[in-house]
Protein backbone atom coordinates (compact mmCIF):
# COMPACT_ATOMS: atom_id res chain seq x y z
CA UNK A 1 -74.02 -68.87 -186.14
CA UNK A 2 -71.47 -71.81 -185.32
CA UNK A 3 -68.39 -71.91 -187.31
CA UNK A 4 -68.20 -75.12 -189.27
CA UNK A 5 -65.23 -77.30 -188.04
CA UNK A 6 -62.13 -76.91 -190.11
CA UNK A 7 -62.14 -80.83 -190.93
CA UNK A 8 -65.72 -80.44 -192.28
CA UNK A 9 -64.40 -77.25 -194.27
CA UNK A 10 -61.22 -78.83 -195.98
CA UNK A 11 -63.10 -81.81 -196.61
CA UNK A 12 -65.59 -79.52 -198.43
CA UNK A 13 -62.31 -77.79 -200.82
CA UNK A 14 -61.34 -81.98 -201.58
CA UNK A 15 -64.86 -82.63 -202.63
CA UNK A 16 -64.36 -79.19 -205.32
CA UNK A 17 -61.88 -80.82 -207.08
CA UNK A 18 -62.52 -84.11 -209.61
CA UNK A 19 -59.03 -85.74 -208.33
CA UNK A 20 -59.59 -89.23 -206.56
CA UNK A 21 -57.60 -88.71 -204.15
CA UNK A 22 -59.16 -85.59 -203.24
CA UNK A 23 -62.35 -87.31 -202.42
CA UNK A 24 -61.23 -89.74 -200.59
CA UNK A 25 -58.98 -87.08 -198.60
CA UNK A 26 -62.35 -85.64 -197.73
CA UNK A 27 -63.86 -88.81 -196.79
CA UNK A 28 -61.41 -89.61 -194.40
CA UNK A 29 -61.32 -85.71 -193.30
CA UNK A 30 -65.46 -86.34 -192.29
CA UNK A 31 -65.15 -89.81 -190.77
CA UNK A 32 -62.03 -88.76 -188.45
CA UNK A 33 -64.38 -85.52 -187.65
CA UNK A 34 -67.25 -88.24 -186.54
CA UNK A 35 -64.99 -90.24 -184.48
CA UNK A 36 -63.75 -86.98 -182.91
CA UNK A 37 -67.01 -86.33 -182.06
CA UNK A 38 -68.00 -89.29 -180.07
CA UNK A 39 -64.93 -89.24 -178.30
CA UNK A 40 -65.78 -85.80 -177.25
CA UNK A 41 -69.32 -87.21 -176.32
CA UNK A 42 -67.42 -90.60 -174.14
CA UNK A 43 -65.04 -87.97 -172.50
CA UNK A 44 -67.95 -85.69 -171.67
CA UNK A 45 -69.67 -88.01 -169.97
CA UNK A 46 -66.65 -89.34 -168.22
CA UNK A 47 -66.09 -85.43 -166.69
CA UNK A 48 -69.27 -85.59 -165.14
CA UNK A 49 -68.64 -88.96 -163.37
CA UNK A 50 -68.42 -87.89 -159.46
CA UNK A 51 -65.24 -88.11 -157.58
CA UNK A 52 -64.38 -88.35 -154.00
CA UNK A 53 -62.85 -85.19 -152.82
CA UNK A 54 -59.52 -85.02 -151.10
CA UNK A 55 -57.31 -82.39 -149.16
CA UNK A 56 -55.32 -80.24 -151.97
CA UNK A 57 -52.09 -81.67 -150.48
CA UNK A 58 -53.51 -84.99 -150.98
CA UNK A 59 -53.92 -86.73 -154.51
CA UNK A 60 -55.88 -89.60 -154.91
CA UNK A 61 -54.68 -92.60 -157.49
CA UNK A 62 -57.64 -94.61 -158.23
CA UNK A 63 -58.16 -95.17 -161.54
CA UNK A 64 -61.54 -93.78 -161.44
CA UNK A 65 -59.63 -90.47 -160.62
CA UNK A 66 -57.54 -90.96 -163.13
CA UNK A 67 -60.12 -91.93 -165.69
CA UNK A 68 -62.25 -88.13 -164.84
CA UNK A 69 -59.01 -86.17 -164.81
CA UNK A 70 -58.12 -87.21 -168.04
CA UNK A 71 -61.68 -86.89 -169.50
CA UNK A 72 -61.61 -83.01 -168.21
CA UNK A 73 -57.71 -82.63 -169.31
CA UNK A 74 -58.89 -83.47 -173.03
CA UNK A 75 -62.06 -81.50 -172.88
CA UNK A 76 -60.45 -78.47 -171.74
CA UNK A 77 -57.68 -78.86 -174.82
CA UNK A 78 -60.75 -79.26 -177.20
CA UNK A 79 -62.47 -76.27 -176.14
CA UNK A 80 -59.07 -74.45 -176.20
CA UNK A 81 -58.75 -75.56 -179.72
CA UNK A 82 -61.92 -74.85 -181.05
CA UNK A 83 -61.27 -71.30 -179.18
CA UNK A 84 -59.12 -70.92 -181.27
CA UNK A 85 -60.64 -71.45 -184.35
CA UNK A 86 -63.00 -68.84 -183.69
C-alpha cells in the first residue's frame, strides 16, 4: 500500500478543523502537491531525453546536457525524499 504524501496528509488535519484559515492552508497544501506532481512528470520526461556520451574526463556544456542533468539531479532528490518518508 503507498503511503499518502505528507502534503496530502496535513492538508487532510486543516480540513478537521472549522478555522478558515485551516481550509485554505489545506487548499494550498493540495494544489502545491499537484504542481509538484507535474513537475515531477516534465522532469521525468526530461531524464529520459538521450544524450551524447563523452570521455569521463570530458564534460559536455550544451544546454541540452545541462537541461537532462538537472532533470535526473531533481529526480534523484525526490526519490531520496520520499525515501525518506517511508
Amino acid at each position: 500500500m503507498d503511503k499518502q504524501p505528507e502534503a496530502l496528509r496535513l492538508a487532510d488535519v486543516f480540513d478537521a478543523f472549522d478555522i478558515p484559515l485551516d481550509r485554505e492552508a489545506a487548499a494550498e497544501l493540495r494544489r502545491l502537491h499537484q504542481v509538484n506532481q507535474e513537475l515531477v512528470e516534465v522532469a521525468e520526461m526530461a531524464a529520459g531525453i538521450s544524450i551524447h556520451t563523452l570521455p569521463d574526463r570530458m564534460k559536455c556544456r550544451c544546454s541540452q546536457c545541462d537541461m537532462v542533468n538537472l532533470a535526473r539531479s531533481i529526480l534523484a532528490k525526490h526519490k531520496e525524499k520520499q525515501n525518506e518518508t517511508i
